[in-house]
N, C-alpha and C. Protein backbone atom coordinates (compact mmCIF):
# COMPACT_ATOMS: atom_id res chain seq x y z
N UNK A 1 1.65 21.94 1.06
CA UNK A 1 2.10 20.56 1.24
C UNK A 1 1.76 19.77 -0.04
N UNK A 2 2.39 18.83 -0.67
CA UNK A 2 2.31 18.08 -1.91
C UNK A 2 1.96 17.37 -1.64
N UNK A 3 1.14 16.15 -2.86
CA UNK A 3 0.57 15.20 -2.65
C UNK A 3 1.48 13.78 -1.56
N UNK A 4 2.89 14.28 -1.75
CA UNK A 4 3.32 12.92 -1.55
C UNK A 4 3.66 12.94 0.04
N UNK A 5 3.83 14.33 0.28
CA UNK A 5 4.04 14.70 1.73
C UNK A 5 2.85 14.58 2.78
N UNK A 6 1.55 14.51 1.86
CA UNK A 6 0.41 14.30 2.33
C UNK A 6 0.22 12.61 2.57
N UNK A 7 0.82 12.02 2.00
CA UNK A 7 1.29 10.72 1.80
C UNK A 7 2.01 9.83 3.07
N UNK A 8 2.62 10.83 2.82
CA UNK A 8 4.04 10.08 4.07
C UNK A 8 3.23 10.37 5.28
N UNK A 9 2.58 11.65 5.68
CA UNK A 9 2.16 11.62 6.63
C UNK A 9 0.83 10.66 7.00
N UNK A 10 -0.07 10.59 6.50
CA UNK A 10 -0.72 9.56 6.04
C UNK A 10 -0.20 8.15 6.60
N UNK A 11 0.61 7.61 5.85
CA UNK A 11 0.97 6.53 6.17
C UNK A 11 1.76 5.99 7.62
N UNK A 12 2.31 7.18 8.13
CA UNK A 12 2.50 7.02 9.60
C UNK A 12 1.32 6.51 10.25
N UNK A 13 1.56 5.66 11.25
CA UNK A 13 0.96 4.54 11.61
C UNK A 13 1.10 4.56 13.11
N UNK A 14 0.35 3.95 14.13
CA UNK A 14 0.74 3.34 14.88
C UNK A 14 1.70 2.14 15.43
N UNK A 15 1.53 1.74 14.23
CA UNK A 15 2.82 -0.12 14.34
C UNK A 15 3.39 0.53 13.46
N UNK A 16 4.71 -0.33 14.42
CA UNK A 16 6.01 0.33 13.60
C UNK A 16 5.99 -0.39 12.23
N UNK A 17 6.04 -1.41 12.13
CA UNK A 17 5.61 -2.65 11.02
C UNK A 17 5.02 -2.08 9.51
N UNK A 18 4.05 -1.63 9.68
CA UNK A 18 3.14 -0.57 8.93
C UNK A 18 3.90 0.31 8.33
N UNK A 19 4.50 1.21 9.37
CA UNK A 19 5.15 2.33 9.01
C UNK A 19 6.39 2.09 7.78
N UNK A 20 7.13 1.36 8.18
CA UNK A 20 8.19 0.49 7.85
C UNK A 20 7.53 0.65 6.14
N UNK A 21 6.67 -0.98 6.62
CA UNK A 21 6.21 -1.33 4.87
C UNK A 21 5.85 0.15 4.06
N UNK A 22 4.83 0.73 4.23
CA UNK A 22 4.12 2.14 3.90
C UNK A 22 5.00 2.65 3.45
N UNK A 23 5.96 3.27 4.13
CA UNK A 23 7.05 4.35 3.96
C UNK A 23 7.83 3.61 2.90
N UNK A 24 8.56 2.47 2.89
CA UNK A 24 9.30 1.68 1.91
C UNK A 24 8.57 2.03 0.56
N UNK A 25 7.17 1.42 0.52
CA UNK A 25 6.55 1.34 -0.72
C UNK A 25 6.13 2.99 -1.27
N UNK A 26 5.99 3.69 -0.50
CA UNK A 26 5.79 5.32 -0.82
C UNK A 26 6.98 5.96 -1.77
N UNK A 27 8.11 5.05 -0.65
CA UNK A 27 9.27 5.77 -1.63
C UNK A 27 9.66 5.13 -2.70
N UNK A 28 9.53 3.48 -2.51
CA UNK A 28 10.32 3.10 -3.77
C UNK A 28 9.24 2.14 -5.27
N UNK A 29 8.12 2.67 -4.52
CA UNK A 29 7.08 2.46 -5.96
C UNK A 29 6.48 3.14 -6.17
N UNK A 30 5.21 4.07 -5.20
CA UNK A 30 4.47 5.31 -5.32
C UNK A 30 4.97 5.52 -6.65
N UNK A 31 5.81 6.78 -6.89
CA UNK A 31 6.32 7.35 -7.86
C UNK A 31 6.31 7.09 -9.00
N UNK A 32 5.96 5.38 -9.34
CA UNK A 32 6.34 5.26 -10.66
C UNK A 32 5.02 4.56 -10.94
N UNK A 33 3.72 4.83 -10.17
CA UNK A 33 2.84 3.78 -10.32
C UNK A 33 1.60 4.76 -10.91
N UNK A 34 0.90 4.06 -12.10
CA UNK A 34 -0.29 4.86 -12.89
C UNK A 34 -1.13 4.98 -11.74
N UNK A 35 -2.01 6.31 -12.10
CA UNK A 35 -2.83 7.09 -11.15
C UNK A 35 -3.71 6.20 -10.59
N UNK A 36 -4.13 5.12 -11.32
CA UNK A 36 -5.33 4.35 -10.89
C UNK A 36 -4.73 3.62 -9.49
N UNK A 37 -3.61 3.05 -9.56
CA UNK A 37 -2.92 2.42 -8.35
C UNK A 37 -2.89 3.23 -6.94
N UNK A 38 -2.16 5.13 -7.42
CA UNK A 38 -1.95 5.66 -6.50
C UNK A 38 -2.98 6.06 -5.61
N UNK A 39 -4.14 6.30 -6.41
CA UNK A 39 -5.38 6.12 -5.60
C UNK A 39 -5.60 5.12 -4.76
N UNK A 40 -5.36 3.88 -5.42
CA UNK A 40 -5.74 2.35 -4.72
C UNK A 40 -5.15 2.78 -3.48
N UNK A 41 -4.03 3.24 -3.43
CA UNK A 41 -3.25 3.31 -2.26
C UNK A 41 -3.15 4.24 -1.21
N UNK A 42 -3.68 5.04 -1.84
CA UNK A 42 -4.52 6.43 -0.81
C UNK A 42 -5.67 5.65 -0.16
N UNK A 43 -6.74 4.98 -0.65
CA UNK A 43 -7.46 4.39 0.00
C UNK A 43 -7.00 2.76 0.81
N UNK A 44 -6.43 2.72 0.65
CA UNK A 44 -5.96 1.79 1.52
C UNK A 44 -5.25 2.25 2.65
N UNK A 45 -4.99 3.69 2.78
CA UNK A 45 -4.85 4.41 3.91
C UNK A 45 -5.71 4.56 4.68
N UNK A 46 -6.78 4.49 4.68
CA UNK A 46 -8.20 4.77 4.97
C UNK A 46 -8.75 3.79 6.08
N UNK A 47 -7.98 2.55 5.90
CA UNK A 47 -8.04 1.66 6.53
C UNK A 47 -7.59 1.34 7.96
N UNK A 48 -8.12 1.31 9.22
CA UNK A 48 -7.56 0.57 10.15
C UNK A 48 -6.29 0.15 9.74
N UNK A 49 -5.35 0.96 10.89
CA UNK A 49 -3.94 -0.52 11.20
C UNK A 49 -4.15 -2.44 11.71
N UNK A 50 -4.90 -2.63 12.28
CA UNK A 50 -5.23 -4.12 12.18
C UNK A 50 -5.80 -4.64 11.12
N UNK A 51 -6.77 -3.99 10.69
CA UNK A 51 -7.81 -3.99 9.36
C UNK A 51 -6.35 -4.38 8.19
N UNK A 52 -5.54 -3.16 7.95
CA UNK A 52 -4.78 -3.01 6.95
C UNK A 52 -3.52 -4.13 7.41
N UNK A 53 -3.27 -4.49 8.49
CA UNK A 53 -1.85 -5.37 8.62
C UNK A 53 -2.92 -7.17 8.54
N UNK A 54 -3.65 -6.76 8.74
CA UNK A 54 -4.32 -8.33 8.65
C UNK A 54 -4.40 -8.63 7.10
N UNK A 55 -4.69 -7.62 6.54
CA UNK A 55 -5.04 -8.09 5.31
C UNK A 55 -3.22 -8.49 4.42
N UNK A 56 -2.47 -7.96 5.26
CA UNK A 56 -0.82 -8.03 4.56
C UNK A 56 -0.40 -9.78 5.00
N UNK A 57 -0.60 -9.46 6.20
CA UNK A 57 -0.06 -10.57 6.86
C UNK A 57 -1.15 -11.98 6.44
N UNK A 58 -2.29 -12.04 6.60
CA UNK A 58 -3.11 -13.30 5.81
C UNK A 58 -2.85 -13.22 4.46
N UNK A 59 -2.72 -12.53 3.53
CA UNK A 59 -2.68 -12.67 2.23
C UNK A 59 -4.11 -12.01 1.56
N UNK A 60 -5.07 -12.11 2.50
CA UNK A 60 -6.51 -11.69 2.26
C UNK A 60 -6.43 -10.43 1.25
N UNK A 61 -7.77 -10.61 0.38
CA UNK A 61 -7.47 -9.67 -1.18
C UNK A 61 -8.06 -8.83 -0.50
N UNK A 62 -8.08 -7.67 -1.10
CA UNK A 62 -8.18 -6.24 -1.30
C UNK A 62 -9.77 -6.11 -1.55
N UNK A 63 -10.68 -5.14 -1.55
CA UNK A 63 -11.57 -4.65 -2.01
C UNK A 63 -11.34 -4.78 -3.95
N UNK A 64 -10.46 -3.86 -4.63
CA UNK A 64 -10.56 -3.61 -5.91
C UNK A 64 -9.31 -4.33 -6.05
N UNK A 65 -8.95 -4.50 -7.34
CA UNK A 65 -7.61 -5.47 -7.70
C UNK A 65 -6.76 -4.69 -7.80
N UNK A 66 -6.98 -2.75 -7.70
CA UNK A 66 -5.10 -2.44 -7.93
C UNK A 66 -4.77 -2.53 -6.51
N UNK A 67 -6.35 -2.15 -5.33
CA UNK A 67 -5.31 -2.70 -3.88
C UNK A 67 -4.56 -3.87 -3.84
N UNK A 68 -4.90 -4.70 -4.31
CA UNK A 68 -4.66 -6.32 -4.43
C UNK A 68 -2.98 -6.26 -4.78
N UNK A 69 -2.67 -5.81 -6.14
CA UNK A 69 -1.17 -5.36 -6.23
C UNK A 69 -0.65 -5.03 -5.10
N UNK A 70 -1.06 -3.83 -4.56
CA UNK A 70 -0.44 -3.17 -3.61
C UNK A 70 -0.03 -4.28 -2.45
N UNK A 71 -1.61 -4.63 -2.17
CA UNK A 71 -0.83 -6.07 -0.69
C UNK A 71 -0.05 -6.62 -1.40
N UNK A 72 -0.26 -7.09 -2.06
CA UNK A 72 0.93 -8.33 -2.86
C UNK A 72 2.32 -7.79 -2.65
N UNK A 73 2.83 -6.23 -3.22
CA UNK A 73 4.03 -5.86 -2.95
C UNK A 73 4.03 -5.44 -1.37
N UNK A 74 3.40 -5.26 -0.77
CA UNK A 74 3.52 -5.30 1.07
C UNK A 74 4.18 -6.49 1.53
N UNK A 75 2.70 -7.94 1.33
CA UNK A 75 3.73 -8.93 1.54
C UNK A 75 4.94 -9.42 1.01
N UNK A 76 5.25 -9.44 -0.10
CA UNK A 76 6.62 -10.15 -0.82
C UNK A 76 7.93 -8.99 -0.82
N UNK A 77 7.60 -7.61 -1.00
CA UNK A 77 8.58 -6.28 -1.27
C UNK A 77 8.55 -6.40 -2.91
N UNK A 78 7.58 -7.16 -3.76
CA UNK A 78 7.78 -6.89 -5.14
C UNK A 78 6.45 -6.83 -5.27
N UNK A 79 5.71 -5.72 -7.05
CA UNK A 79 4.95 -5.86 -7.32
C UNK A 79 4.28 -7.13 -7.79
N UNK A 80 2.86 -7.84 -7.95
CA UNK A 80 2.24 -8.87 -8.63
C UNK A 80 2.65 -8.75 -9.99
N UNK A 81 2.99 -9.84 -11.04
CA UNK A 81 3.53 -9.64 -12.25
C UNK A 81 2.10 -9.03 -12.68
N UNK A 82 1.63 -8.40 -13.62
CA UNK A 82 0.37 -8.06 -14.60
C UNK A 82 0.03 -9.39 -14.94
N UNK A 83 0.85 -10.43 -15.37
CA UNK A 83 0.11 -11.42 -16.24
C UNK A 83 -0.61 -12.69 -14.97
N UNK A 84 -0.18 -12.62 -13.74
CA UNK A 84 -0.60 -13.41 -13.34
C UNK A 84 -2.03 -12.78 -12.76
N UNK A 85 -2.50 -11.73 -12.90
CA UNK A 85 -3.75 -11.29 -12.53
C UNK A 85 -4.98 -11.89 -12.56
């Protein structure tokens, strides 16, 4: 099984909501995002589904700042620009 398949499964969720966002962002950013991020985002798997949808839905930051990206593109569907960091 590959990293990304380890991924998808992973990100299956209990709320459909979750699943939705997760799966979206797996497929259409994962791929193109430096290692330091894709980690961020493995561990943000790690997380509770309420834990992890609270933090989407309040806006509430992340532990480290590349999670922080990551919510940011959860809530909006785009990454945080770099410069506004």
């Amino acid at each position: 099984m590959t990293e990304l398949n380890r991924l998808r499964w992973r990100a299956r969720r209990g709320m459909l909501e979750l699943d939705i966002l997760l799966l979206d962002f797996l497929e259409q950013q994962y791929p193109v995002l430096p290692s330091s991020q894709q980690i961020a985002f493995g561990a943000l798997l790690e997380l509770g589904d309420s834990e992890l949808w609270d933090m989407i839905q309040t806006g509430q930051s992340a532990a480290q700042p590349e999670q922080a990206k990551i919510i940011e593109w959860l809530r909006t569907g785009k990454q945080k620009n770099e410069s506004t960091d």
